[in-house]
Protein backbone atom coordinates (compact mmCIF):
# COMPACT_ATOMS: atom_id res chain seq x y z
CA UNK A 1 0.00 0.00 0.00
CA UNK A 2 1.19 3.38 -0.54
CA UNK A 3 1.16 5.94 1.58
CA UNK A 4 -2.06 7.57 0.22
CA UNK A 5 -3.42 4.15 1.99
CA UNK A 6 -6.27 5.36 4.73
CA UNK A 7 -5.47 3.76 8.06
CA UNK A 8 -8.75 2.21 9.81
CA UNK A 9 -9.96 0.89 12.92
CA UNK A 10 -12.90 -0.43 12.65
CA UNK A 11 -14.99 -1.20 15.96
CA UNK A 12 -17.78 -3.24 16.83
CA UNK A 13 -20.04 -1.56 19.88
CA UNK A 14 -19.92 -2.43 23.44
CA UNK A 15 -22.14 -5.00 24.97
CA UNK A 16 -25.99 -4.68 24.73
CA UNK A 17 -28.51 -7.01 26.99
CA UNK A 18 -29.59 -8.35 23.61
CA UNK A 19 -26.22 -9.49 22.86
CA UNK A 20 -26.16 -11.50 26.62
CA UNK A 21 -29.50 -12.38 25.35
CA UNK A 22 -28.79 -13.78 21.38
CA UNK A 23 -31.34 -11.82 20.58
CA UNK A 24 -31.68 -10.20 17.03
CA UNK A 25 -31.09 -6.66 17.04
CA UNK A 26 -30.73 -5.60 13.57
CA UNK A 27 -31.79 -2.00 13.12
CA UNK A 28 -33.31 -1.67 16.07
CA UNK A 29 -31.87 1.14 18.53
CA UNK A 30 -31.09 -1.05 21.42
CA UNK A 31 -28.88 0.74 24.16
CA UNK A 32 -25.42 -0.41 25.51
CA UNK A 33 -25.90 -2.00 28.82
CA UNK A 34 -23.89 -1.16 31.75
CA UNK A 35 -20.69 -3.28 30.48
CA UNK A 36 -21.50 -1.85 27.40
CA UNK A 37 -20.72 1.60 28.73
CA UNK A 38 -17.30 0.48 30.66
CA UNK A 39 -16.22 -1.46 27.51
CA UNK A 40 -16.89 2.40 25.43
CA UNK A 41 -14.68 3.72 27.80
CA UNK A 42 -11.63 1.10 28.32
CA UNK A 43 -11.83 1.47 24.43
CA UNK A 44 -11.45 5.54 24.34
CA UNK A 45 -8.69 4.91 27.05
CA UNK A 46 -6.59 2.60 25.05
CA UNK A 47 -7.02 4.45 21.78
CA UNK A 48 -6.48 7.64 23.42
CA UNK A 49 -2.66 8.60 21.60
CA UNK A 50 -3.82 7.40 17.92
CA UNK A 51 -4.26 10.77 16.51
CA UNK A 52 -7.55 10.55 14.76
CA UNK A 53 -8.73 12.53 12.05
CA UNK A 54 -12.47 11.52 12.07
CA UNK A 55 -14.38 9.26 13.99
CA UNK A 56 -17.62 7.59 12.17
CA UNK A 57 -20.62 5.44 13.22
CA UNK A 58 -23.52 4.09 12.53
CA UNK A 59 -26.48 6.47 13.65
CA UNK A 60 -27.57 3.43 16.15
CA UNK A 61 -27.00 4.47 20.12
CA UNK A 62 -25.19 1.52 20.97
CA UNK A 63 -22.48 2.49 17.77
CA UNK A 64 -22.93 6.29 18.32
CA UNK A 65 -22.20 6.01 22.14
CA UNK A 66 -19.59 3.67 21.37
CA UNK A 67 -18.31 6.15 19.23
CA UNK A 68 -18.75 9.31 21.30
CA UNK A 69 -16.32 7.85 24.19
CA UNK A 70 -13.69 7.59 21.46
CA UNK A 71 -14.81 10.69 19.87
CA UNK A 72 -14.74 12.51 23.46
CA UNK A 73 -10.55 11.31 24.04
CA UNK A 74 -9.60 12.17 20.51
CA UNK A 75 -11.12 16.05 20.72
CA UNK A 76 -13.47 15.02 17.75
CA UNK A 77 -17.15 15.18 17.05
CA UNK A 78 -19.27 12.01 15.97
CA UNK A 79 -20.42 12.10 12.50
CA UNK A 80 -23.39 10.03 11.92
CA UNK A 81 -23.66 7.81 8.94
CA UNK A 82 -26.43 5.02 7.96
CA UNK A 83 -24.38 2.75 5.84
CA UNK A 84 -22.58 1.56 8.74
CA UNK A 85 -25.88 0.46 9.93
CA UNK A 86 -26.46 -3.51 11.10
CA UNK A 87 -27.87 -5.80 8.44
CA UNK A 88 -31.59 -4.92 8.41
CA UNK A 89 -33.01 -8.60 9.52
CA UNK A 90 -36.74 -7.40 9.15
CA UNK A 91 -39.19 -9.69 11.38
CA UNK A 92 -35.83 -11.78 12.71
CA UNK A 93 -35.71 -8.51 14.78
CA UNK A 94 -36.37 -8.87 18.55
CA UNK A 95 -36.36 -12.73 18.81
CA UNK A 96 -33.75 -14.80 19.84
CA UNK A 97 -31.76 -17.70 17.97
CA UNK A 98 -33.88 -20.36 19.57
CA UNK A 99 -37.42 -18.01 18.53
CA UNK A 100 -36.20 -17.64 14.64
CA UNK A 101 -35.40 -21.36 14.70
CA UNK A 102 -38.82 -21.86 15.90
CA UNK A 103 -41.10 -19.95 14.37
CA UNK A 104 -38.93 -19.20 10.78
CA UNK A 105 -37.18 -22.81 10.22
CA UNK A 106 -36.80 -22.56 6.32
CA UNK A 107 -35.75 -18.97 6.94
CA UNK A 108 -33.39 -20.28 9.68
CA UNK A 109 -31.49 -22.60 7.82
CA UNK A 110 -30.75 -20.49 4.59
CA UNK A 111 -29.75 -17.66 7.09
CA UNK A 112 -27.57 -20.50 8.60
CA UNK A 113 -26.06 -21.51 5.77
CA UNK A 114 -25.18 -18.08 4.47
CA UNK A 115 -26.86 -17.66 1.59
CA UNK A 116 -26.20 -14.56 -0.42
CA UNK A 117 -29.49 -14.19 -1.96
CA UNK A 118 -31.68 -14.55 0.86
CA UNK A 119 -33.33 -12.19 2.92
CA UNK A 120 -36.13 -12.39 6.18
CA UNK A 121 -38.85 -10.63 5.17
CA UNK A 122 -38.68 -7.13 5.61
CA UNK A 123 -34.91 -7.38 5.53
CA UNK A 124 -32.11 -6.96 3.56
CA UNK A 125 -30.15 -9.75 1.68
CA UNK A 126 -27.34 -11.81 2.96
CA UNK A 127 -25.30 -10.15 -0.58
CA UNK A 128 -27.13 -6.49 -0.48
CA UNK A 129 -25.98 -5.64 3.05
CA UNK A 130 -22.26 -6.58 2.15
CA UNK A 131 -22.26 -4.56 -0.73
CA UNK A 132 -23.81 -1.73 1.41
CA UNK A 133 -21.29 -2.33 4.12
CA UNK A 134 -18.26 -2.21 1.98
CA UNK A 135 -19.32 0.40 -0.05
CA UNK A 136 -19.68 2.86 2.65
CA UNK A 137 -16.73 2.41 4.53
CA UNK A 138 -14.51 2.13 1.03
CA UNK A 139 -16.52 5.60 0.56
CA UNK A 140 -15.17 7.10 3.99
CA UNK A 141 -11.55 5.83 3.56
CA UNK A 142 -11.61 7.76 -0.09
CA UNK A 143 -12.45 10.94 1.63
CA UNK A 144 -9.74 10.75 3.89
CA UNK A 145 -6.88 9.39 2.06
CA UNK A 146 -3.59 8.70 3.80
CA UNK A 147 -5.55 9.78 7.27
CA UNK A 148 -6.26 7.52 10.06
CA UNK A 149 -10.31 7.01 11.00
CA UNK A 150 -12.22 5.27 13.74
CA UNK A 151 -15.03 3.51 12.11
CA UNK A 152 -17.95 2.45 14.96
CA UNK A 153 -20.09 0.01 13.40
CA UNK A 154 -21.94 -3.70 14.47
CA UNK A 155 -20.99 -7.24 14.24
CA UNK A 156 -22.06 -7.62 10.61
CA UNK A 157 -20.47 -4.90 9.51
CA UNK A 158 -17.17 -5.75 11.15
CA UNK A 159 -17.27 -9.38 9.43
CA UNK A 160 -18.12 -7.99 5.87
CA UNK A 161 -15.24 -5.66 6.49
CA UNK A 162 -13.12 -9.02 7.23
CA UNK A 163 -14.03 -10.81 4.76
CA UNK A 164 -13.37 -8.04 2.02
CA UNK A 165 -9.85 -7.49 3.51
CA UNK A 166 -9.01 -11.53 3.13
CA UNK A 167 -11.33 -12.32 0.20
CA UNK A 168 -12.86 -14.86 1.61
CA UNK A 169 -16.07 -16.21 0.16
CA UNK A 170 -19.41 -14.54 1.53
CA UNK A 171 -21.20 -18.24 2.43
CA UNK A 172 -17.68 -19.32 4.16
CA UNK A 173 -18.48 -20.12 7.55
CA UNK A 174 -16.85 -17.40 9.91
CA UNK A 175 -14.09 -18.29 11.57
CA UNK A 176 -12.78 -15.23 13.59
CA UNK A 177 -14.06 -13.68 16.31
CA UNK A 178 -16.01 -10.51 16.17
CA UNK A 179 -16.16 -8.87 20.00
CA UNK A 180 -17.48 -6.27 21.32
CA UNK A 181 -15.39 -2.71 21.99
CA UNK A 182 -12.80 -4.72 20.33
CA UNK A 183 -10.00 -2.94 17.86
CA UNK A 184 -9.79 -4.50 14.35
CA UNK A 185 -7.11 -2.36 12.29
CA UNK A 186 -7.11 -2.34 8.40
CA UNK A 187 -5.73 -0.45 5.34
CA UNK A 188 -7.73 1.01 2.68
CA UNK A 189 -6.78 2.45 -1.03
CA UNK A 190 -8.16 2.33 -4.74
CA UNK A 191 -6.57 -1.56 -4.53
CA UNK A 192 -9.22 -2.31 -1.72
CA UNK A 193 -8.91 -3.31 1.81
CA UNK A 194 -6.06 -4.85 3.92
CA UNK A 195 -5.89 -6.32 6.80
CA UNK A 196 -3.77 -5.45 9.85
CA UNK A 197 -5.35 -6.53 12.80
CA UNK A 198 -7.76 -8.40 14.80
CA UNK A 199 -9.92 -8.57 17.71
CA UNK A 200 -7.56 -7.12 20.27
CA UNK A 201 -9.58 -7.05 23.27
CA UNK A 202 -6.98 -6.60 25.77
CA UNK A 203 -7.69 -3.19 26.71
CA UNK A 204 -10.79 -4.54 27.69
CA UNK A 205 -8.97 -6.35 30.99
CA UNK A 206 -7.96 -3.06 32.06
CA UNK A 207 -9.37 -1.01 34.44
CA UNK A 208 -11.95 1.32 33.56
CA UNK A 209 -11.33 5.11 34.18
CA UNK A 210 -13.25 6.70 36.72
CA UNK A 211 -15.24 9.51 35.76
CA UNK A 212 -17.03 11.84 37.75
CA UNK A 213 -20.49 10.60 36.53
CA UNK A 214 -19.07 7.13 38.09
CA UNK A 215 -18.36 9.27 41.75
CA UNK A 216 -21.58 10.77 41.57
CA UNK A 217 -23.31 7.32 41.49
C-alpha cells in the first residue's frame, strides 16, 4: 500500500442485553448495557494517543455512544452515517436464535447456511448488506486518504469488512471472532482493503477510568 493508503480501525459496539440475550437486534436502537458503557470507555482509554482525524458510526445508540467515548478522548465530534448500519433482519428482529429457529425454520437454515441471496422478510439480503457495508466504509476511507479514522459500526459490519480485507467467500463459515469494543485495524486504497489486525480485546482487561459521573453514582 502506498502511503495515500487510509489507516482504519474499525470497531464493533460495546455490549448490549440483547447481545447477553442472542437476541436479534438488527436495526433496532437497542442501548449499551452497563458493560457496554465500561467497555466504550476502556476502548477511548486505550485508543487515546492514535491521533484521529475523524471518527464515524452508525447512527444506532449503541455504535454512536460507542463512538462518542472515542470521539470525546480524541477532541473530535461524531459524524453520523447510515451505511454503517447492522444488516436490516426485518421480522428476525427482537427474537432470539432459539425463537427464529422456531417460528422461521426454512428462513433459519438459509440464514444459517449463508446464503447470499436470501433475505427475512422485511430485511435486507445476505449479498445487499455486504455490498452496502463495503461500499460505505470504502466511501469514507476515499475521503480521507492517507488519514487515520475510527469507524464504529456492528458485528455484521465488522465481518463484511473481514471478509473483504481476506477475500474470503461470503457463504464461508466465519471463523474469527467478532467482539465487542474490540480494535480491528485495516488499510484502505483504490486496490481495496487490507488487513492489519484483529480482535484485540486486551484493553478490555484493564481497568476502567473513573469519571465523575461514576463518583456521583
Amino acid at each position: 500500500m502506498s502511503e495515500q493508503a487510509t489507516r482504519i480501525i474499525a470497531i464493533r459496539h460495546g455490549e448490549t442485553d440483547w447481545n447477553v440475550a442472542t437476541r436479534i437486534q438488527g436495526q433496532l436502537d437497542i442501548a449499551l448495557n452497563q458493560t457496554g458503557h465500561r467497555q466504550a470507555r476502556r476502548l477511548a482509554a486505550a485508543l487515546a494517543d492514535e491521533a484521529l482525524d475523524a471518527v464515524y458510526s452508525s447512527d444506532l445508540a449503541r455504535a454512536r455512544d460507542t463512538a462518542q467515548a472515542v470521539a470525546r478522548h480524541a477532541g473530535l465530534a461524531v459524524r453520523a452515517d447510515t451505511g454503517l448500519r447492522e444488516r436490516g433482519f426485518g421480522v428476525f428482529e427482537g427474537l432470539t436464535f432459539i425463537e427464529i429457529e422456531q417460528r422461521f425454520p426454512d428462513s433459519a437454515r438459509r440464514w444459517r447456511q449463508r446464503d447470499a441471496s436470501f433475505g427475512p422478510d422485511g430485511g435486507e439480503t445476505l449479498q445487499a448488506f455486504y455490498q452496502r457495508a463495503v461500499a460505505s466504509v470504502a466511501t469514507l476511507a476515499a475521503q480521507h486518504r492517507g488519514q487515520h479514522i475510527a469507524v464504529v459500526a456492528h458485528g455484521g459490519v465488522l465481518d463484511a469488512l473481514y471478509r473483504a480485507a481476506t477475500r474470503v467467500a461470503l457463504d464461508a463459515p466465519r471463523t474469527w471472532q467478532v467482539s465487542n469494543a474490540s480494535i480491528n485495524r485495516l488499510l484502505a486504497s483504490e486496490a481495496g482493503f487490507v488487513l492489519v489486525g484483529w480482535d484485540d480485546t486486551c484493553h478490555l482487561d484493564q481497568p476502567a477510568p473513573v469519571e465523575s459521573s461514576d463518583l456521583a453514582a
